[in-house]
Protein backbone atom coordinates (compact mmCIF):
# COMPACT_ATOMS: atom_id res chain seq x y z
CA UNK A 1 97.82 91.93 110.38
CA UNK A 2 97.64 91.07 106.66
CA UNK A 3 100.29 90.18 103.73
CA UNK A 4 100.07 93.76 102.50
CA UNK A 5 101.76 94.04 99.32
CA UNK A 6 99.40 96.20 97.05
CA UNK A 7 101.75 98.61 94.32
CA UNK A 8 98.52 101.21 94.66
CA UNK A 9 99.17 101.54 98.22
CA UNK A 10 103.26 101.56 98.66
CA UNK A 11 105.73 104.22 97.22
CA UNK A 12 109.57 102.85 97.11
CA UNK A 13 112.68 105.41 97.47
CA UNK A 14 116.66 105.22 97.27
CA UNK A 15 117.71 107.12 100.87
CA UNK A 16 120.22 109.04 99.72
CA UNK A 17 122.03 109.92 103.18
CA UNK A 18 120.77 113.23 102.98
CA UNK A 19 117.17 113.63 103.13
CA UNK A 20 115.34 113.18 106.25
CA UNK A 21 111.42 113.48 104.93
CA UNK A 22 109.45 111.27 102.41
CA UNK A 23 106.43 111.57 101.32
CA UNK A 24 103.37 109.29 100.20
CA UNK A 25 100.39 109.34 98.05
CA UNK A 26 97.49 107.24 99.67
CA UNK A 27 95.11 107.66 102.08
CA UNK A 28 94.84 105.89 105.67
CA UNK A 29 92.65 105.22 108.14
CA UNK A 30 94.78 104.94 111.11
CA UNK A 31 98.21 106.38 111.84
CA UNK A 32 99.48 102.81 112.95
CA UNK A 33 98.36 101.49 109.14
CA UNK A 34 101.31 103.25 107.85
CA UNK A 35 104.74 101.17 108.20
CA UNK A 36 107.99 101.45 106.49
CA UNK A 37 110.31 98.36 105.42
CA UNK A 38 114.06 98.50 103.99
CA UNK A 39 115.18 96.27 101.32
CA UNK A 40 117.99 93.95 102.62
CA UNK A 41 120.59 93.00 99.81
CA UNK A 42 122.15 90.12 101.74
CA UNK A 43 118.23 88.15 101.74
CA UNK A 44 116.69 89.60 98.98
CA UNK A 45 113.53 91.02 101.02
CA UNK A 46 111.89 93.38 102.43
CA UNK A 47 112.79 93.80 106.47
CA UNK A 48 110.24 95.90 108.66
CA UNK A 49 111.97 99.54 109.66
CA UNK A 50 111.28 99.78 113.86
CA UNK A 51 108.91 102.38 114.53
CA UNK A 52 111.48 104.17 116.65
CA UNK A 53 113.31 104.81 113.54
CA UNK A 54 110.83 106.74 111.73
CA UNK A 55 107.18 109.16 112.79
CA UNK A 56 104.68 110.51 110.76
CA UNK A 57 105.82 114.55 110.29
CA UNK A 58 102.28 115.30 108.75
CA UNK A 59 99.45 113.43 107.33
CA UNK A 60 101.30 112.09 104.28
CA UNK A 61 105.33 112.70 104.92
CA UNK A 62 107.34 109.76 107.03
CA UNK A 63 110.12 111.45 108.84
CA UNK A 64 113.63 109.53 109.28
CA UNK A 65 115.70 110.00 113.05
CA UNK A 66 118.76 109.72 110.62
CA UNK A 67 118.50 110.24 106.98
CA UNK A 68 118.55 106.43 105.23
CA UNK A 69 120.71 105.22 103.27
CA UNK A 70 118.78 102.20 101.48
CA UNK A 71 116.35 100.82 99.86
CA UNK A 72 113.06 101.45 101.55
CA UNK A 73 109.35 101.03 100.60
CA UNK A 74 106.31 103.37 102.71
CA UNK A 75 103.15 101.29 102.70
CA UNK A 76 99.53 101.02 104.05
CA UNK A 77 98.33 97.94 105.84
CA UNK A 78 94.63 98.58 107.08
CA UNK A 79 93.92 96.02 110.04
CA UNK A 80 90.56 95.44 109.88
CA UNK A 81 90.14 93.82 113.38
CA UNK A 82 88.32 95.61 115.44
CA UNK A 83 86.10 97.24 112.55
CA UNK A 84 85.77 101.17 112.83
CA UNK A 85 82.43 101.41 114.28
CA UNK A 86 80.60 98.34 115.90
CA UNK A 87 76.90 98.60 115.88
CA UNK A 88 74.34 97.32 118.78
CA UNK A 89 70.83 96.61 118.38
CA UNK A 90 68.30 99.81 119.16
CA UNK A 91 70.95 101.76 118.57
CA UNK A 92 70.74 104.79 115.71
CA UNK A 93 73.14 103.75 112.78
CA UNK A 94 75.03 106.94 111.75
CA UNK A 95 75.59 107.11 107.71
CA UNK A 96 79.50 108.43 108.71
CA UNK A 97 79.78 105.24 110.89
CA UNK A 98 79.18 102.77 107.81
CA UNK A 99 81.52 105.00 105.66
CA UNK A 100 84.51 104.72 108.23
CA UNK A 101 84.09 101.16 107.88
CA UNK A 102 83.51 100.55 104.12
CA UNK A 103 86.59 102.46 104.06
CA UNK A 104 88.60 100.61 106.16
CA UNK A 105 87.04 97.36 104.50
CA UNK A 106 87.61 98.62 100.91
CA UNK A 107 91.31 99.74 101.79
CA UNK A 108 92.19 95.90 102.95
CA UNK A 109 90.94 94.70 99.86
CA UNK A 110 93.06 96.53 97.88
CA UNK A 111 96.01 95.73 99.57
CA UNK A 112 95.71 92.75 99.24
């Protein structure tokens, strides 16, 4: 997967101990294009938060096991391997089939 680090496509919060639920702005193509790092104090960078920590609650609210503490960032890395649609020759070309992949094309590019 790619160096995403786009500011369009990441929102950054303080946990606060409390709060379980976050949510974020930007679309996604894929549930799995949605990841969550901390910021670590003692390295001075970001550090990937294990999916087992976190899950989707809805389409745009990450949902904590135990409310956080830190620094953390919620940001969309499109992998654009395998495309969305793959087309074959003398097969029909569907208009919704090239948009699902512009899109996922066009949301790469701007992250990075």
């Amino acid at each position: 997967m790619a160096d995403c680090n786009c500011n369009d496509t990441e929102v950054v919060y303080q946990g606060n101990g409390v709060k379980l639920g976050y949510s974020f702005p930007f679309p996604y193509v894929e549930q799995d294009d949605i990841l969550v790092d901390r910021w670590d104090e003692d390295t001075f960078e970001w550090v990937s938060v294990p999916k087992t920590e976190w899950k989707l609650q809805s389409v745009t609210i990450v949902q904590f096991n135990e409310p956080p503490t830190y620094k953390f960032k919620i940001y969309r890395c499109t992998d654009v391997n395998p495309p969305a649609a793959v087309f074959h020759p003398g097969h029909a070309i569907k208009a919704n089939d090239l948009n699902d992949n512009f899109e996922q094309l066009a949301f790469a590019a701007e992250e990075n």
